[in-house]
Protein backbone atom coordinates (compact mmCIF):
# COMPACT_ATOMS: atom_id res chain seq x y z
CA UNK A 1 117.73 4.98 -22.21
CA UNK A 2 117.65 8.24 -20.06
CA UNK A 3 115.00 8.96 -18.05
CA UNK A 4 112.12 11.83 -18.79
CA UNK A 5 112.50 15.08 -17.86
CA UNK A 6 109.56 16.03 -14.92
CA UNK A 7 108.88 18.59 -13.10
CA UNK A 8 105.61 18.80 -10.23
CA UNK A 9 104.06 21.54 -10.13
CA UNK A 10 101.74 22.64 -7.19
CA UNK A 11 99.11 25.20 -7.59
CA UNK A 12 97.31 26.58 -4.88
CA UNK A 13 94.03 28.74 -3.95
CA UNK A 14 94.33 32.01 -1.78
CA UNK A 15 92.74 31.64 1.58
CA UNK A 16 89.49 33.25 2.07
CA UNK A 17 88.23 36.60 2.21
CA UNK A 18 85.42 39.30 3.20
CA UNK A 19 84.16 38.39 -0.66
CA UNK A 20 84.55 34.87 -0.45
CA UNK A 21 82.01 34.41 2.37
CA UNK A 22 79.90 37.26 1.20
CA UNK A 23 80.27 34.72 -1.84
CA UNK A 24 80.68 37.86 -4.40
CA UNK A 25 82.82 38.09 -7.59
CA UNK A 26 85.92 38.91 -6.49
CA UNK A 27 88.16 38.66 -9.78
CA UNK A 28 90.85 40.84 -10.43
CA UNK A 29 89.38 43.77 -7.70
CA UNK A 30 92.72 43.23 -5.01
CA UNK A 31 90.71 42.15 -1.80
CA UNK A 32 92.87 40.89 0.65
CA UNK A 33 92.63 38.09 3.22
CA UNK A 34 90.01 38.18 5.71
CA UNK A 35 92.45 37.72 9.06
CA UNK A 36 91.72 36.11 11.71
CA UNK A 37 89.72 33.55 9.50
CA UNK A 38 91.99 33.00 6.73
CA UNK A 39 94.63 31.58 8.79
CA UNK A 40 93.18 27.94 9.75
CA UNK A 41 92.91 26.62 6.20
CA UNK A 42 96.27 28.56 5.55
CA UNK A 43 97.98 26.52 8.34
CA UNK A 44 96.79 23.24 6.85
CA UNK A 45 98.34 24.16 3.74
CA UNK A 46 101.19 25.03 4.97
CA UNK A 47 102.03 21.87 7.05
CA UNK A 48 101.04 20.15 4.33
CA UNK A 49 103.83 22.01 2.15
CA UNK A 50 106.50 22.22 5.13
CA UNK A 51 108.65 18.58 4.01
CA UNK A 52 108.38 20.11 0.25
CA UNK A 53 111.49 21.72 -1.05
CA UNK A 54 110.59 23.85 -4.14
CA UNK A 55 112.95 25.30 -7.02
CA UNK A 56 110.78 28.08 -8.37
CA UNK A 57 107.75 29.66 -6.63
CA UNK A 58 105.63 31.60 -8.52
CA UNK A 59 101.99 33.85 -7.67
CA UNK A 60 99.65 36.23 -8.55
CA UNK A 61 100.30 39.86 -8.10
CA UNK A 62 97.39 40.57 -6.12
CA UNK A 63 97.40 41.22 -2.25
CA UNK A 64 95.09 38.18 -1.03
CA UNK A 65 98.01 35.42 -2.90
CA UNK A 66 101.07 37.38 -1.51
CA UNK A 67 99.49 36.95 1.69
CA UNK A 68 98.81 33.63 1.09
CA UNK A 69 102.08 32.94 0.17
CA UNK A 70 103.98 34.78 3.34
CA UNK A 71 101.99 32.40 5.20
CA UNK A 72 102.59 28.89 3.58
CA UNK A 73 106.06 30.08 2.59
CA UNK A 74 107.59 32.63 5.16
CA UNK A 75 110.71 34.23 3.95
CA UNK A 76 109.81 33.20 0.09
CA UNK A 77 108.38 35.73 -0.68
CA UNK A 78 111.03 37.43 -1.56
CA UNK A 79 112.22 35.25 -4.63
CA UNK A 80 108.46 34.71 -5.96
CA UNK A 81 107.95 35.45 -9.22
CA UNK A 82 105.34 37.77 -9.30
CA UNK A 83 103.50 37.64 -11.98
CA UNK A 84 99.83 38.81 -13.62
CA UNK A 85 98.84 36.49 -15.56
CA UNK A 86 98.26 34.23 -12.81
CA UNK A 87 95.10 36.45 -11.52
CA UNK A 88 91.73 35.26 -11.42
CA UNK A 89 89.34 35.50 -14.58
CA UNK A 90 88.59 38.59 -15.55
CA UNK A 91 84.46 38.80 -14.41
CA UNK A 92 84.27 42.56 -16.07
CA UNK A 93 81.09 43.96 -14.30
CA UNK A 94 80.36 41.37 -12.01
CA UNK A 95 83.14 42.02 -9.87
CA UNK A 96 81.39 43.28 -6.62
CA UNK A 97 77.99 41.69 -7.04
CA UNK A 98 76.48 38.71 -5.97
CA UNK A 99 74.48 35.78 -7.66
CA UNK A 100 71.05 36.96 -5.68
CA UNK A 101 72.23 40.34 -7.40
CA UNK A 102 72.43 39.46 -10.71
CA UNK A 103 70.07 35.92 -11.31
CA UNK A 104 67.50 37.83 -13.24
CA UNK A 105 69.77 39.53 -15.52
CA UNK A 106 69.29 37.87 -18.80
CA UNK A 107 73.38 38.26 -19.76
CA UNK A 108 74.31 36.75 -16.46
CA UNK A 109 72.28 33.69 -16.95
CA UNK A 110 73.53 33.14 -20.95
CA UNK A 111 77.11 33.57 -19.37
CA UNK A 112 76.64 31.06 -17.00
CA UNK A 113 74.58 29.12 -19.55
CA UNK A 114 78.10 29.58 -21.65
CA UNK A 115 80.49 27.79 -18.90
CA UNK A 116 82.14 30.61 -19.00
CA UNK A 117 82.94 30.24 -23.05
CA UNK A 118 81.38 33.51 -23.10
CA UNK A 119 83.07 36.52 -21.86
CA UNK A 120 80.83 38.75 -19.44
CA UNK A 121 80.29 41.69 -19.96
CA UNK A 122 83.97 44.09 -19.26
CA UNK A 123 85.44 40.89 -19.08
CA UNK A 124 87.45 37.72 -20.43
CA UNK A 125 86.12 34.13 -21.43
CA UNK A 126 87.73 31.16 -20.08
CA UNK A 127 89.79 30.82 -23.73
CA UNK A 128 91.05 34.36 -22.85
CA UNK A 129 91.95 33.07 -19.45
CA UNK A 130 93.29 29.97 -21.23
CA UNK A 131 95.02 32.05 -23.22
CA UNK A 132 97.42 33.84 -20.62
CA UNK A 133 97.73 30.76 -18.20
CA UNK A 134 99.40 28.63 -20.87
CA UNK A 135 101.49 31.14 -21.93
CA UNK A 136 102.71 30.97 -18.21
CA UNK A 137 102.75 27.25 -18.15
CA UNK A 138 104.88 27.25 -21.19
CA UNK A 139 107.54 29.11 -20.09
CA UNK A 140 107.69 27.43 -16.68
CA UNK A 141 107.56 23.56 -18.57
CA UNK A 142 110.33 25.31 -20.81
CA UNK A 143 112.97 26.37 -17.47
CA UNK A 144 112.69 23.00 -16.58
CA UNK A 145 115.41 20.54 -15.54
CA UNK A 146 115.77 16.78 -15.85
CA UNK A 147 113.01 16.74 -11.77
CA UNK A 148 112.47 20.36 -10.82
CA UNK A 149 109.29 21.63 -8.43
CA UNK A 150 107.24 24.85 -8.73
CA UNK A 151 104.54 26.28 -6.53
CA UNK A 152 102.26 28.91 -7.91
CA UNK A 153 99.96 30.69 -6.06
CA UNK A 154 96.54 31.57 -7.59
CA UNK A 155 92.77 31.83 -7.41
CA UNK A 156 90.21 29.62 -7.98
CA UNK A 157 89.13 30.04 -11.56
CA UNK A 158 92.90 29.85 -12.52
CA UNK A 159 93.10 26.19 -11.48
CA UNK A 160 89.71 25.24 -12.61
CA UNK A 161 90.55 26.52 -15.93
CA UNK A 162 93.82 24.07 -15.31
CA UNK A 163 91.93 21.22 -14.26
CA UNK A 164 89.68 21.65 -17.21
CA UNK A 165 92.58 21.70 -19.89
CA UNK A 166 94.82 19.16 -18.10
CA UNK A 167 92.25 16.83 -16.42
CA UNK A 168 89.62 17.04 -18.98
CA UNK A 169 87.30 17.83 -15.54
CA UNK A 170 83.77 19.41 -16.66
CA UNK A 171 83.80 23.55 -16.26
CA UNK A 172 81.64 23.15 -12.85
CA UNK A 173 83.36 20.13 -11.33
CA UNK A 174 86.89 21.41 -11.58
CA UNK A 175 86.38 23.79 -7.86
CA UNK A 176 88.88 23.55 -4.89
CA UNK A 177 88.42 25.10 -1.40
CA UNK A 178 90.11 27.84 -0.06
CA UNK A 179 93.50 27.29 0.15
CA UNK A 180 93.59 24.06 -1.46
CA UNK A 181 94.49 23.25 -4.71
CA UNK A 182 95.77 21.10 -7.44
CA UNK A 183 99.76 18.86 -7.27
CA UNK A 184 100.11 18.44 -11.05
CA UNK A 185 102.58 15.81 -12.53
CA UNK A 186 104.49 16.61 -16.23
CA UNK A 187 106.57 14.28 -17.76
CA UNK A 188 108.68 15.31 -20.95
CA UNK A 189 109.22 12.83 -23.52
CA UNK A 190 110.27 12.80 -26.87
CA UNK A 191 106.82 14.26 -28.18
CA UNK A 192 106.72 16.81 -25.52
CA UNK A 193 105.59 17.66 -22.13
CA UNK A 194 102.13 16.03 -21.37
CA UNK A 195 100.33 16.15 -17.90
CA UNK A 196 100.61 12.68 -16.48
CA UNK A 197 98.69 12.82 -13.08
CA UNK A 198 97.22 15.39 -10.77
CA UNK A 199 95.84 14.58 -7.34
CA UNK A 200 94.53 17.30 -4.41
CA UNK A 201 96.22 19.23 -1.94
CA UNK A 202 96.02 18.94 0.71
CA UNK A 203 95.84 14.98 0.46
CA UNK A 204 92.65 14.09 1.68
CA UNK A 205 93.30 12.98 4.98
CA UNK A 206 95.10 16.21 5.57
CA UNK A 207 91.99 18.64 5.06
CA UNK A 208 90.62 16.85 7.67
């Protein structure tokens, strides 16, 4: 009997920005790393990732991933796919604000009431999100060989969105740290590709 295709695929958070400790909606605004600070977390990562040799790296198009990835990746960079539908949710005209800023608005609150099933307002629900991310997913399960790697590089809501739909993790539980993130196992067999395990990176003892 041959053995199953499978592929691991490793998606990772941006380190942190200006936003990020201001803790304001970034989404897809292009805010770039926040340098010196970004680079601790970054370095973790990236001796966490140095023994890893990966067929296929993919990321997000905007500035505070490619940055992220010339760091955890030098001289990658240039073979990344680049690619859009990996940016964060789409938080329409929250980007900018804070949660002191908007707490009493009563659309914020039924959008957070929604778990983000409801699109904000100028912006795109987690189904939408869902919508472009497995597009993405399917076409990187379908260039597959019999044991292939991938990295992606993305933002925070992507992989929650991922942990949600391949983990069955509740909306709120499915966060990861800044520049952390998300080692997903897929194993094809004869009724398709189906996620088989998932575990954190950095291992735990390495965010230490």
């Amino acid at each position: 009997m041959a053995a199953a295709r499978r592929l691991e695929l490793v998606v990772v958070r941006h380190g942190v920005t200006r936003w990020n400790l201001e803790r304001r909606y970034q989404g897809q605004r292009d805010i770039p790393l926040l340098l010196p600070d970004a680079v601790p977390d970054m370095e973790r990562l990236r001796e966490h990732l140095a023994g890893t040799e990966f067929d296929a790296i993919h990321c997000s198009d905007l500035a505070r991933c490619r940055q992220t990835l010339a760091h955890v990746q030098p001289g990658r960079d240039a073979s990344a796919l680049f690619d859009p539908r990996l940016r964060e949710l789409d938080f329409g005209d929250y980007e900018g604000h804070t949660w002191d800023e908007l707490k009493d608005d009563p659309h914020y609150r039924a959008w957070i009431d929604s778990a983000g099933m409801q699109a904000p307002p100028g912006g795109e629900s987690s189904d939408a999100l869902w919508g472009r991310l497995s597009a993405w997913l399917e076409g990187v399960l379908a260039q597959a060989g019999d044991r292939q790697r991938v990295l992606a590089v993305s933002h925070g809501g992507v992989i929650r969105e991922l942990r949600r739909r391949l983990e069955a993790v509740d909306f709120w539980e499915g966060v990861v740290g800044q520049a952390q993130g998300r080692h997903f196992t897929f194993i094809h067999q004869e009724g398709g590709w189906r996620c088989s395990a998932s575990s954190a990176v950095p291992v735990q003892g390495d965010a230490n």
